[in-house]
C-alpha atoms as a PDB file:
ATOM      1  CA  UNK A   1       9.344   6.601 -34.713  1.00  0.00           C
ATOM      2  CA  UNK A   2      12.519   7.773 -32.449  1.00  0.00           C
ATOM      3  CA  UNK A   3      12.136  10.202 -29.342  1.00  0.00           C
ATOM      4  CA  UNK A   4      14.948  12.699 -27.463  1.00  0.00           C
ATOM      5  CA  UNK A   5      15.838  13.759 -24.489  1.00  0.00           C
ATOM      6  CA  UNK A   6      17.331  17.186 -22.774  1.00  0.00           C
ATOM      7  CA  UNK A   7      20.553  16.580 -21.554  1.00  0.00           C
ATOM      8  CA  UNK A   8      19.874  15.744 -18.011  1.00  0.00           C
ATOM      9  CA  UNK A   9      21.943  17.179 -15.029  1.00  0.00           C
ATOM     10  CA  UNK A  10      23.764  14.702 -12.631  1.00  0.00           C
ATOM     11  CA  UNK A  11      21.518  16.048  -9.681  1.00  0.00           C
ATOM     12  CA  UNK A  12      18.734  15.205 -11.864  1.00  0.00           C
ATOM     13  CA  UNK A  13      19.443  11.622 -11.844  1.00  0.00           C
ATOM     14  CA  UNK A  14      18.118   9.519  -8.720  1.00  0.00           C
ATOM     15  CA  UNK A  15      19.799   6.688  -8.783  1.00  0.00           C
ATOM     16  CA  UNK A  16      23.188   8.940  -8.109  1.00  0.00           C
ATOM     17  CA  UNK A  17      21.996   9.657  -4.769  1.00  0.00           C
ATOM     18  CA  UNK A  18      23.747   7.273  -3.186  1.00  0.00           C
ATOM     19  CA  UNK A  19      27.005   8.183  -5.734  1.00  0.00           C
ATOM     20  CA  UNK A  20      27.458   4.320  -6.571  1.00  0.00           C
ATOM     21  CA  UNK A  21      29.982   2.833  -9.106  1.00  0.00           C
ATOM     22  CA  UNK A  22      27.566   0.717 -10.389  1.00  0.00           C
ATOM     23  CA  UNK A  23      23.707   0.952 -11.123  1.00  0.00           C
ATOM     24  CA  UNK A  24      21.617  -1.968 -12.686  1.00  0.00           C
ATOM     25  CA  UNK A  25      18.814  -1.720 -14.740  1.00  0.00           C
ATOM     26  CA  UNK A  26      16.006  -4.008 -15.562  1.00  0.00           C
ATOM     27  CA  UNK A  27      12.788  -5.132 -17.046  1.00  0.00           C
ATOM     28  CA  UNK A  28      10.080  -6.214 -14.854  1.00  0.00           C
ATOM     29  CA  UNK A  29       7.470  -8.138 -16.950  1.00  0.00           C
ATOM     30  CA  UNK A  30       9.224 -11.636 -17.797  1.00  0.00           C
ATOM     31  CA  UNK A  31      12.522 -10.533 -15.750  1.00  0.00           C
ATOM     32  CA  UNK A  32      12.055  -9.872 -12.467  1.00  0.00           C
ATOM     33  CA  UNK A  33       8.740 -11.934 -12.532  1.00  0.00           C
ATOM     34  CA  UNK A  34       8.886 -15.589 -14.209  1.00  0.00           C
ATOM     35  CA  UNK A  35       5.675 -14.348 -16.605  1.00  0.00           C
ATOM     36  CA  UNK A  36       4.965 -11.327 -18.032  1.00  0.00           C
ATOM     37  CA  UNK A  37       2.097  -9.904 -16.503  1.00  0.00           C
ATOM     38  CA  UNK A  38       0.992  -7.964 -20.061  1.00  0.00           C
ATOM     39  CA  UNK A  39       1.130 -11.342 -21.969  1.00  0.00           C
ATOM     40  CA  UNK A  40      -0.659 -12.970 -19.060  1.00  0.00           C
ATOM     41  CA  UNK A  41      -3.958 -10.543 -18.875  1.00  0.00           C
ATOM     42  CA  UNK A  42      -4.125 -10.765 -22.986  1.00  0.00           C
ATOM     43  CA  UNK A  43      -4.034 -14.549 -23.283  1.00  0.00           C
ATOM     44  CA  UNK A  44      -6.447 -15.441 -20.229  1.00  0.00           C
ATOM     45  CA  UNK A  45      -8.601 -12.232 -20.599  1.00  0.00           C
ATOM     46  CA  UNK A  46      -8.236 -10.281 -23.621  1.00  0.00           C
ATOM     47  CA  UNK A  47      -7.610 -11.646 -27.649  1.00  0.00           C
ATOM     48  CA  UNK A  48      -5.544 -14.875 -26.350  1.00  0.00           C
ATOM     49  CA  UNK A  49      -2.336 -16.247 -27.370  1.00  0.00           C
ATOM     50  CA  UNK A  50      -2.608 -16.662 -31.272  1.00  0.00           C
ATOM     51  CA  UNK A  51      -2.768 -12.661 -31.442  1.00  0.00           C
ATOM     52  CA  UNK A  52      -0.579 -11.784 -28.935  1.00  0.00           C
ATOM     53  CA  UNK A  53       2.584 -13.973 -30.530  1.00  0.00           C
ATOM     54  CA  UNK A  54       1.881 -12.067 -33.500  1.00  0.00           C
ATOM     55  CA  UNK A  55       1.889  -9.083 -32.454  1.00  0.00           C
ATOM     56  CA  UNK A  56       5.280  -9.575 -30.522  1.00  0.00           C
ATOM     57  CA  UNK A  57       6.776 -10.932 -33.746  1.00  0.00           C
ATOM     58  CA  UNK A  58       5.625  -8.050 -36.026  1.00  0.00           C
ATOM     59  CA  UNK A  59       7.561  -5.887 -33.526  1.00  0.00           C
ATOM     60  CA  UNK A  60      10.679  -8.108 -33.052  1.00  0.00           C
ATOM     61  CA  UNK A  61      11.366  -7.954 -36.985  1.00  0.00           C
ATOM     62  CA  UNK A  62      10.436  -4.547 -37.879  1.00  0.00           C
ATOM     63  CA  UNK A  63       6.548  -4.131 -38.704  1.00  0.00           C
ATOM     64  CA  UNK A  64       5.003  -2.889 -36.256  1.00  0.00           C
ATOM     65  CA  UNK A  65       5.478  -0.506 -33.497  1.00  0.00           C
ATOM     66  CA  UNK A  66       5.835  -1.770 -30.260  1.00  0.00           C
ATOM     67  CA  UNK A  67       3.324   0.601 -29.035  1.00  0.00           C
ATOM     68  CA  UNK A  68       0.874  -0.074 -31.544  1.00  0.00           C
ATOM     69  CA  UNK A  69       0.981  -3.460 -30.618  1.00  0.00           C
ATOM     70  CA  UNK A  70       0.999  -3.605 -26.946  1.00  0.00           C
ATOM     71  CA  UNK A  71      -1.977  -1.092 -27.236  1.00  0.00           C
ATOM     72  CA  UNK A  72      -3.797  -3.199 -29.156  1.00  0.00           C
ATOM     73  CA  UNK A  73      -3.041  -6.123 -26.743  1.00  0.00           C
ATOM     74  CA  UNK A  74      -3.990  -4.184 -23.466  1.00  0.00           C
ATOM     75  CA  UNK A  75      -7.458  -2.908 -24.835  1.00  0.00           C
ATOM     76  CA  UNK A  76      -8.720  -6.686 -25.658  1.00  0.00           C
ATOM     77  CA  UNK A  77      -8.624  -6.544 -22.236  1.00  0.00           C
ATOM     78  CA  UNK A  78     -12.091  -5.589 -20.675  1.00  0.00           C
ATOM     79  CA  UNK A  79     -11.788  -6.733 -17.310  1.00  0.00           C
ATOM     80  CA  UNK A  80     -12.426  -4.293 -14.259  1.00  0.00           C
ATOM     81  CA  UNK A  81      -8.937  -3.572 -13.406  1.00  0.00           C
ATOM     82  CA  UNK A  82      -8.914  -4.276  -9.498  1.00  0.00           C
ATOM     83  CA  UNK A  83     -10.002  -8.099 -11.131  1.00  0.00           C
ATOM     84  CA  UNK A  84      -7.127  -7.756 -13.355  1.00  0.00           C
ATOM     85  CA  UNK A  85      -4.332  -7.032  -9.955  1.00  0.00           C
ATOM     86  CA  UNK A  86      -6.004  -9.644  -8.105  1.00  0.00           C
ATOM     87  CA  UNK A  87      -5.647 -12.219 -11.200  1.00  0.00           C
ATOM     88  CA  UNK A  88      -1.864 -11.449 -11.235  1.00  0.00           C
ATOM     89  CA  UNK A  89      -1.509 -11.800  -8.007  1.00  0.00           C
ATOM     90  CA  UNK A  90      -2.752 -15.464  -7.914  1.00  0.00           C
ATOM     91  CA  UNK A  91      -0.756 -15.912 -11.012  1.00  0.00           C
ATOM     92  CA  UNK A  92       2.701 -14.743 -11.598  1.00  0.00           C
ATOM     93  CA  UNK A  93       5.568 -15.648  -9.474  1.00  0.00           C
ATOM     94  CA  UNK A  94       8.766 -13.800  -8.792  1.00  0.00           C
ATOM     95  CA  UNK A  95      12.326 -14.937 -11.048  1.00  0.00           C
ATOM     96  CA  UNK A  96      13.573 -17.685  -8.077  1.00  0.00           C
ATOM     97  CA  UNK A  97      17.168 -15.713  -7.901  1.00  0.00           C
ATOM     98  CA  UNK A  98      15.737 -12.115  -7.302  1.00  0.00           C
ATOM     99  CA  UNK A  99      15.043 -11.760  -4.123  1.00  0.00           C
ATOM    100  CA  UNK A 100      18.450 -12.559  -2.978  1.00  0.00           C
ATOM    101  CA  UNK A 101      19.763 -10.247  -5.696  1.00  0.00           C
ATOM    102  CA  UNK A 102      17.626  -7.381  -3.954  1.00  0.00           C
ATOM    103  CA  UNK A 103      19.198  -7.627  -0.883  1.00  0.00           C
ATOM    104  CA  UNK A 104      22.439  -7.846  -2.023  1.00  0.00           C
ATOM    105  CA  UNK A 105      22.336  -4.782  -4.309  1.00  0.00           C
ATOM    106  CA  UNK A 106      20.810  -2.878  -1.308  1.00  0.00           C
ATOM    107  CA  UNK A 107      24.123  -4.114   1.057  1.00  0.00           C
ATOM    108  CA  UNK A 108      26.534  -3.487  -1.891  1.00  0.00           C
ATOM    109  CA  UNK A 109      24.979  -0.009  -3.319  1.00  0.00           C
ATOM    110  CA  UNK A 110      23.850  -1.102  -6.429  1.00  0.00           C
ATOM    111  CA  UNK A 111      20.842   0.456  -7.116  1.00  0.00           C
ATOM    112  CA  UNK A 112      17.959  -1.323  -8.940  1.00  0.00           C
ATOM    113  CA  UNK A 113      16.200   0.797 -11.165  1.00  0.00           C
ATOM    114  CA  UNK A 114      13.020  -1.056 -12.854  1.00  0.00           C
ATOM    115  CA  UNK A 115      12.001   0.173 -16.974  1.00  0.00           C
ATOM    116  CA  UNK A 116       9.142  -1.246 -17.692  1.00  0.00           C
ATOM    117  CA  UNK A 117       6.575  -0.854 -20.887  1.00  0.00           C
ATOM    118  CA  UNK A 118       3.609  -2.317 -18.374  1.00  0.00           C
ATOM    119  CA  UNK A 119       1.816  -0.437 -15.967  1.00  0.00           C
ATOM    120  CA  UNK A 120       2.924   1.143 -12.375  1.00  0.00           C
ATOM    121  CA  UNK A 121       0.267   0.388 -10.700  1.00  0.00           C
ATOM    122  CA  UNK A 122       0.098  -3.286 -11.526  1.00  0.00           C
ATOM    123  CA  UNK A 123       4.156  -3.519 -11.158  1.00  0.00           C
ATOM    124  CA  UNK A 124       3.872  -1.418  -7.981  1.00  0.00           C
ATOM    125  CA  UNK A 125       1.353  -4.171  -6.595  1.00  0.00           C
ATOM    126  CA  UNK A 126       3.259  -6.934  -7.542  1.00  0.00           C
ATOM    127  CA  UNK A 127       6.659  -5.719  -5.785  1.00  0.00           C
ATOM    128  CA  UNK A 128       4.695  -5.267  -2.747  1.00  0.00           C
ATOM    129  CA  UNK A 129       3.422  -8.945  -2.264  1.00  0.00           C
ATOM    130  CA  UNK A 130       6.814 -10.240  -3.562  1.00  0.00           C
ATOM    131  CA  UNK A 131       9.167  -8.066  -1.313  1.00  0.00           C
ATOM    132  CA  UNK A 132       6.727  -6.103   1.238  1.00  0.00           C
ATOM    133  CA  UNK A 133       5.272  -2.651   0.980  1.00  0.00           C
ATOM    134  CA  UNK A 134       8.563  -0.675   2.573  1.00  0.00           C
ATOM    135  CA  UNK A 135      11.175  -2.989  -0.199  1.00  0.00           C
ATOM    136  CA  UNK A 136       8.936  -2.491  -3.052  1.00  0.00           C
ATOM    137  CA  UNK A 137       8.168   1.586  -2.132  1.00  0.00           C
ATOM    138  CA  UNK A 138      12.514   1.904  -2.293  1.00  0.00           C
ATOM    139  CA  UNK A 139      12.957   0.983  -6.043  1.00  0.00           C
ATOM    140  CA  UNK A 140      12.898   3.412  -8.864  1.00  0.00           C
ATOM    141  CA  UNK A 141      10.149   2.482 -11.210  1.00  0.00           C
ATOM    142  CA  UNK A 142       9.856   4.181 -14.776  1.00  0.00           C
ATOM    143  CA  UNK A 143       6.880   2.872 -16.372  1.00  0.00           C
ATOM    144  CA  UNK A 144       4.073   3.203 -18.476  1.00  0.00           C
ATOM    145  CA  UNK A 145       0.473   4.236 -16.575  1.00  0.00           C
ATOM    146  CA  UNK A 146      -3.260   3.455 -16.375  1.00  0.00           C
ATOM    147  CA  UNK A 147      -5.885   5.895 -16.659  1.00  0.00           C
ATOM    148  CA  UNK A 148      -9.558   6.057 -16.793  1.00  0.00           C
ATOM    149  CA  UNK A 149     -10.852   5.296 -20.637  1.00  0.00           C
ATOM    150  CA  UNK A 150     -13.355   8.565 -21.488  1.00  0.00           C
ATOM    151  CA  UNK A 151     -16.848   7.875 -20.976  1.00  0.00           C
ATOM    152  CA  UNK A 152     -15.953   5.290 -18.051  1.00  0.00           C
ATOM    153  CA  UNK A 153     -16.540   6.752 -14.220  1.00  0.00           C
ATOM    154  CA  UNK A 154     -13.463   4.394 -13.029  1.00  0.00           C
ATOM    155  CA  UNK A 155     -10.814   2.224 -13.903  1.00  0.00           C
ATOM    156  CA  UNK A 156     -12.698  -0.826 -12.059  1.00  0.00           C
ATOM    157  CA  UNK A 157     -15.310  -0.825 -14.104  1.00  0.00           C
ATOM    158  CA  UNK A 158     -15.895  -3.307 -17.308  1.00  0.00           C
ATOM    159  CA  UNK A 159     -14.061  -1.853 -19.752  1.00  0.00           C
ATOM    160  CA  UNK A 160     -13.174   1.140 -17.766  1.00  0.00           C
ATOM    161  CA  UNK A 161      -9.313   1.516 -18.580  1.00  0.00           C
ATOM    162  CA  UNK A 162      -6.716   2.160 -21.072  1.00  0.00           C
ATOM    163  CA  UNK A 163      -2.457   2.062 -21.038  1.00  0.00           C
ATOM    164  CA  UNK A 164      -1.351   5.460 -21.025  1.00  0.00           C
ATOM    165  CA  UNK A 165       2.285   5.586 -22.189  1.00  0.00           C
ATOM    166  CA  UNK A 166       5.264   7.066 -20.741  1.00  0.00           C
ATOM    167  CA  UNK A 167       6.547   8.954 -23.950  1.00  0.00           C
ATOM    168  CA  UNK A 168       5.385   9.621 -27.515  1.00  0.00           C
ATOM    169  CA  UNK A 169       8.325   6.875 -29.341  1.00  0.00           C
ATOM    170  CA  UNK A 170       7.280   4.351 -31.204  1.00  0.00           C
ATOM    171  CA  UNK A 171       7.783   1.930 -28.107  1.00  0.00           C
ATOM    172  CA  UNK A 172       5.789   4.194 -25.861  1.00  0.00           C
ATOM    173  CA  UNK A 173       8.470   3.880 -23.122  1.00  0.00           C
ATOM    174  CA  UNK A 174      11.670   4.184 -24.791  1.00  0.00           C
ATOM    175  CA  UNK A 175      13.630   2.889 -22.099  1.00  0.00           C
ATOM    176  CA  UNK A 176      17.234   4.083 -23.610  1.00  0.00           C
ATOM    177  CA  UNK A 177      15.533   7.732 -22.811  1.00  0.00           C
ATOM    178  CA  UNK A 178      16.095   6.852 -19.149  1.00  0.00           C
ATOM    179  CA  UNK A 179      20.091   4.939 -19.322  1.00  0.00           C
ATOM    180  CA  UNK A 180      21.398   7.575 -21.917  1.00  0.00           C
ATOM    181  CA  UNK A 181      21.875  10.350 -19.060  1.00  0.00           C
ATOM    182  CA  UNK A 182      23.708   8.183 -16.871  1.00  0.00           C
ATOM    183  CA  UNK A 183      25.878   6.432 -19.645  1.00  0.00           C
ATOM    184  CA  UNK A 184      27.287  10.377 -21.304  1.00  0.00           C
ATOM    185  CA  UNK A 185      28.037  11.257 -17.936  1.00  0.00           C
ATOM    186  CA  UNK A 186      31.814  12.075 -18.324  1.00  0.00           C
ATOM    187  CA  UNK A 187      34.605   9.422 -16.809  1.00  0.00           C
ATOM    188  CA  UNK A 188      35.034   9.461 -12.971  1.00  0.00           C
ATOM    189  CA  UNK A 189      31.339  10.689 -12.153  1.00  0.00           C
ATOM    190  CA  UNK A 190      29.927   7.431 -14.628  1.00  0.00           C
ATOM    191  CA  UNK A 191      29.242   4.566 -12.890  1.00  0.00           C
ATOM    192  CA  UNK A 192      29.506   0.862 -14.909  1.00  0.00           C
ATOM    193  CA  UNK A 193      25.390   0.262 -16.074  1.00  0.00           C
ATOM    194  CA  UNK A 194      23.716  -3.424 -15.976  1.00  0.00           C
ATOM    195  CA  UNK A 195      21.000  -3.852 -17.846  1.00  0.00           C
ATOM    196  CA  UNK A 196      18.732  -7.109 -17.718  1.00  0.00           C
ATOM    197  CA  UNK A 197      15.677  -8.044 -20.068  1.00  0.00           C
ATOM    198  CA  UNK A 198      14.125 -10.324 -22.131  1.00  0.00           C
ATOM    199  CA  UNK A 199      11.427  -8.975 -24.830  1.00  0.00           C
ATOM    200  CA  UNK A 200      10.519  -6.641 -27.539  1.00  0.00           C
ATOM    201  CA  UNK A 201       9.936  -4.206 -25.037  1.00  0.00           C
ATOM    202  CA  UNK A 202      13.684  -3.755 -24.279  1.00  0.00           C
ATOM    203  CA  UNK A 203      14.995  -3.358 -27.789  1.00  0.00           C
ATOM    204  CA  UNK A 204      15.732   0.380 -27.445  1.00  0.00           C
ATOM    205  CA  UNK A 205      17.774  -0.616 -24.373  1.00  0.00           C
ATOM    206  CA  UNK A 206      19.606  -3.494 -25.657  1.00  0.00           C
ATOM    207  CA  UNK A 207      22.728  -0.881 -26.873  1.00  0.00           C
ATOM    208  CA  UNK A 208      23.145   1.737 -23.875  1.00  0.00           C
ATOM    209  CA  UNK A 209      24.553  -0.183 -21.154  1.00  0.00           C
ATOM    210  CA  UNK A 210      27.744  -1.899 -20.345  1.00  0.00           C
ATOM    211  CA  UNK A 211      26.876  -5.172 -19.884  1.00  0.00           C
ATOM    212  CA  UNK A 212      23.610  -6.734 -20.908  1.00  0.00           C
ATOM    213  CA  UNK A 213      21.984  -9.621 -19.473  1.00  0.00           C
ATOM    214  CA  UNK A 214      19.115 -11.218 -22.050  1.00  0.00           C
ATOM    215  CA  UNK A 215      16.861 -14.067 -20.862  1.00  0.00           C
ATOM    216  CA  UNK A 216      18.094 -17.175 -22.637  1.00  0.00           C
ATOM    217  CA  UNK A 217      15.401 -18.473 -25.452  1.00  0.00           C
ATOM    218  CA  UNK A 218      13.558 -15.249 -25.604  1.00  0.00           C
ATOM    219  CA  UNK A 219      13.049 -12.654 -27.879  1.00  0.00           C
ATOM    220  CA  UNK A 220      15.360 -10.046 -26.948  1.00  0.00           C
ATOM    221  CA  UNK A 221      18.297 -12.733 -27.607  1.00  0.00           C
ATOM    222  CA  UNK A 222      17.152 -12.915 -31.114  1.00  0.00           C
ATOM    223  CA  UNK A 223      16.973  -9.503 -31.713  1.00  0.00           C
ATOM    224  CA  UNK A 224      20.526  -9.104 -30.238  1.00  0.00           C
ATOM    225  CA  UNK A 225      21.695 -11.717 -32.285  1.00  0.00           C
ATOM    226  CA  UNK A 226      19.921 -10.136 -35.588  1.00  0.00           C
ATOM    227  CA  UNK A 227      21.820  -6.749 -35.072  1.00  0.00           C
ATOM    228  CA  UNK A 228      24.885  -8.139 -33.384  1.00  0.00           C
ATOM    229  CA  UNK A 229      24.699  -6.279 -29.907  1.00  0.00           C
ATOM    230  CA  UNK A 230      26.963  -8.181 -27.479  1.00  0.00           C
ATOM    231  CA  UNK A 231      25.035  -9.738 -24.789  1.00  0.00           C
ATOM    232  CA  UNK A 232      25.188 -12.485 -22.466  1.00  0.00           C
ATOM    233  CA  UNK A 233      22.357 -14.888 -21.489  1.00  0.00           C
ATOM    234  CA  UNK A 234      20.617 -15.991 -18.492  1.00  0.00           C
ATOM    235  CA  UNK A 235      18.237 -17.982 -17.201  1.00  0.00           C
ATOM    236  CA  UNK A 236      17.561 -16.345 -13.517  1.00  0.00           C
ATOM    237  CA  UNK A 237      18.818 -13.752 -11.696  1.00  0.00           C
ATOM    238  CA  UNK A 238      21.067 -16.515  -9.534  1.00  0.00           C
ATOM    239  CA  UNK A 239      23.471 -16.303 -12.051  1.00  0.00           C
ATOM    240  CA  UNK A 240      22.924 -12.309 -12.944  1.00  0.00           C
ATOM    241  CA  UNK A 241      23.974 -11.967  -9.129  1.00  0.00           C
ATOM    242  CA  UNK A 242      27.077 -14.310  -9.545  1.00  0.00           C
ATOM    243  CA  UNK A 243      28.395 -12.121 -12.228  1.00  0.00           C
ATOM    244  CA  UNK A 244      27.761  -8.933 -11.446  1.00  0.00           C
ATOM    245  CA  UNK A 245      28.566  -9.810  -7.985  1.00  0.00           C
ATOM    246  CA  UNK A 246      31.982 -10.554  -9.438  1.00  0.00           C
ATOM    247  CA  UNK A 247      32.660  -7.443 -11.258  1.00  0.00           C
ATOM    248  CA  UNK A 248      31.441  -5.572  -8.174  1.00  0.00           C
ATOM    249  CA  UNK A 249      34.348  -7.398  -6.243  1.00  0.00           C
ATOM    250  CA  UNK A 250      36.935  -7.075  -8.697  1.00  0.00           C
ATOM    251  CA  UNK A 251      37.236 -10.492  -9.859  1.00  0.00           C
ATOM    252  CA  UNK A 252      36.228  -9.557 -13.905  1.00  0.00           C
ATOM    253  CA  UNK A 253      35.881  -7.331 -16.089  1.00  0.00           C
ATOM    254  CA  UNK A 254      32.833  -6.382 -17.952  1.00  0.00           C
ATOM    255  CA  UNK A 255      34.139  -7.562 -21.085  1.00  0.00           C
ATOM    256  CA  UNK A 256      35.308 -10.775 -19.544  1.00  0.00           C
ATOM    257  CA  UNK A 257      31.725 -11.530 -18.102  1.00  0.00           C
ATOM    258  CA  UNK A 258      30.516 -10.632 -21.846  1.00  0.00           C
ATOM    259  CA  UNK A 259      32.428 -13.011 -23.645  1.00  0.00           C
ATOM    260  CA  UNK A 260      32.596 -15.603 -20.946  1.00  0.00           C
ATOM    261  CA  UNK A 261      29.011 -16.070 -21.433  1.00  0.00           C
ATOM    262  CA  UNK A 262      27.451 -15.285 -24.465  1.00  0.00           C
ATOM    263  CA  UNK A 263      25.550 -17.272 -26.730  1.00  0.00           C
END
């Protein structure tokens, strides 16, 4: 199930603001975070790990939507969802190199622009207590949603909340929907694109940037490896900042970085 997009002005496109020569985009859940947030609610609090690895493998090789799945995996979930924030918060910890990368990116112009199949206000909550409210309130988020499930009076409620999705494509945020308008902008005005990720929810951006960065032993590196997209690995973003870092300054290229480092 594909999606499109209207071609999308330059002035529609926020992370131009600042006209920067490079922009880097990234996954959140399992990315920026050291666990994915999704994975953690659905094998502590909704249909556990057994169903949940299945589901993420009948995505990876081609039978099953990913929004199917992740659906599925999200209502097993019946906790109140203020419980739900204030289980993540005592639970998942930020990737050990991203905070530094933050700061840098902010010095340097880089702007960080987060895709992410989970849910804003859970991502939004997370940033905060990571980074502080002002840090976490000056990135770009493009996610999916929460809304009230019908016949519930609020989200807090047992069972009173469902995912709603960002688009109507088969991954429910098709995160290549967001890159494509930046990478067809025409030479001089496009700036080089990062992108960073690690799982099934970033197969439909695996191809759009210049340089991707998947999360060694995880499933985005198999699927790059199944359809041959280039990619190089990483373990935190430590070493992300060391390379881009080094392309920012001149010192590679992107296709140096690329085939210095992949797997």
């Amino acid at each position: 199930m594909g999606s499109t997009a209207a071609p999308t002005p330059a002035t529609a496109l926020p992370a131009l603001a600042t006209k920067p020569k490079f922009i880097f985009f990234t996954d959140f859940d399992g990315t920026i975070t050291q666990q994915d947030s999704n994975d953690f609610l659905t094998d502590n609090l909704g249909f556990g790990v057994d169903l949940r690895k299945q589901g993420n493998a009948d995505v990876l090789f081609g039978r099953r939507d990913f929004r199917d799945g992740f659906k599925d995996m999200m209502d097993s979930v019946k906790t109140p969802y203020n419980e739900c924030i204030e289980t993540l918060l005592k639970n998942i910890t930020l990737d050990e190199g991203f905070k530094e990368f933050f700061y840098w990116a902010r010095e340097n112009n880089v702007p960080i622009v987060v895709l992410s199949g989970g849910m804003q206000p859970i991502i939004r909550a997370l940033l905060a207590h990571f980074l502080g409210q002002e840090e976490a309130d000056s990135l770009q988020i493009v996610s999916n949603d929460v809304a009230v499930r019908p016949g519930k009076s609020s989200i807090n409620e047992e069972g009173g909340w469902h995912i709603t999705f960002h688009d109507d494509s088969g991954f429910g945020h098709d995160k290549s929907i967001e890159i494509r308008p930046y990478a067809n902008l025409p030479d001089g005005e496009r700036p080089v694109l990062f992108y960073a990720g690690d799982g099934v929810s970033d197969l439909s951006a695996a191809k759009e940037t210049d340089l991707l960065f998947a999360k060694a032993g995880k499933d985005l590196v198999t699927y790059c490896e199944t359809e041959g997209v280039p990619f190089t690995t990483f373990n935190d973003f430590s070493e992300i900042l060391a390379t881009v870092k080094d392309i920012v300054e001149g010192k590679t290229s992107v296709k140096a970085a690329a085939m210095g480092r992949q797997q």
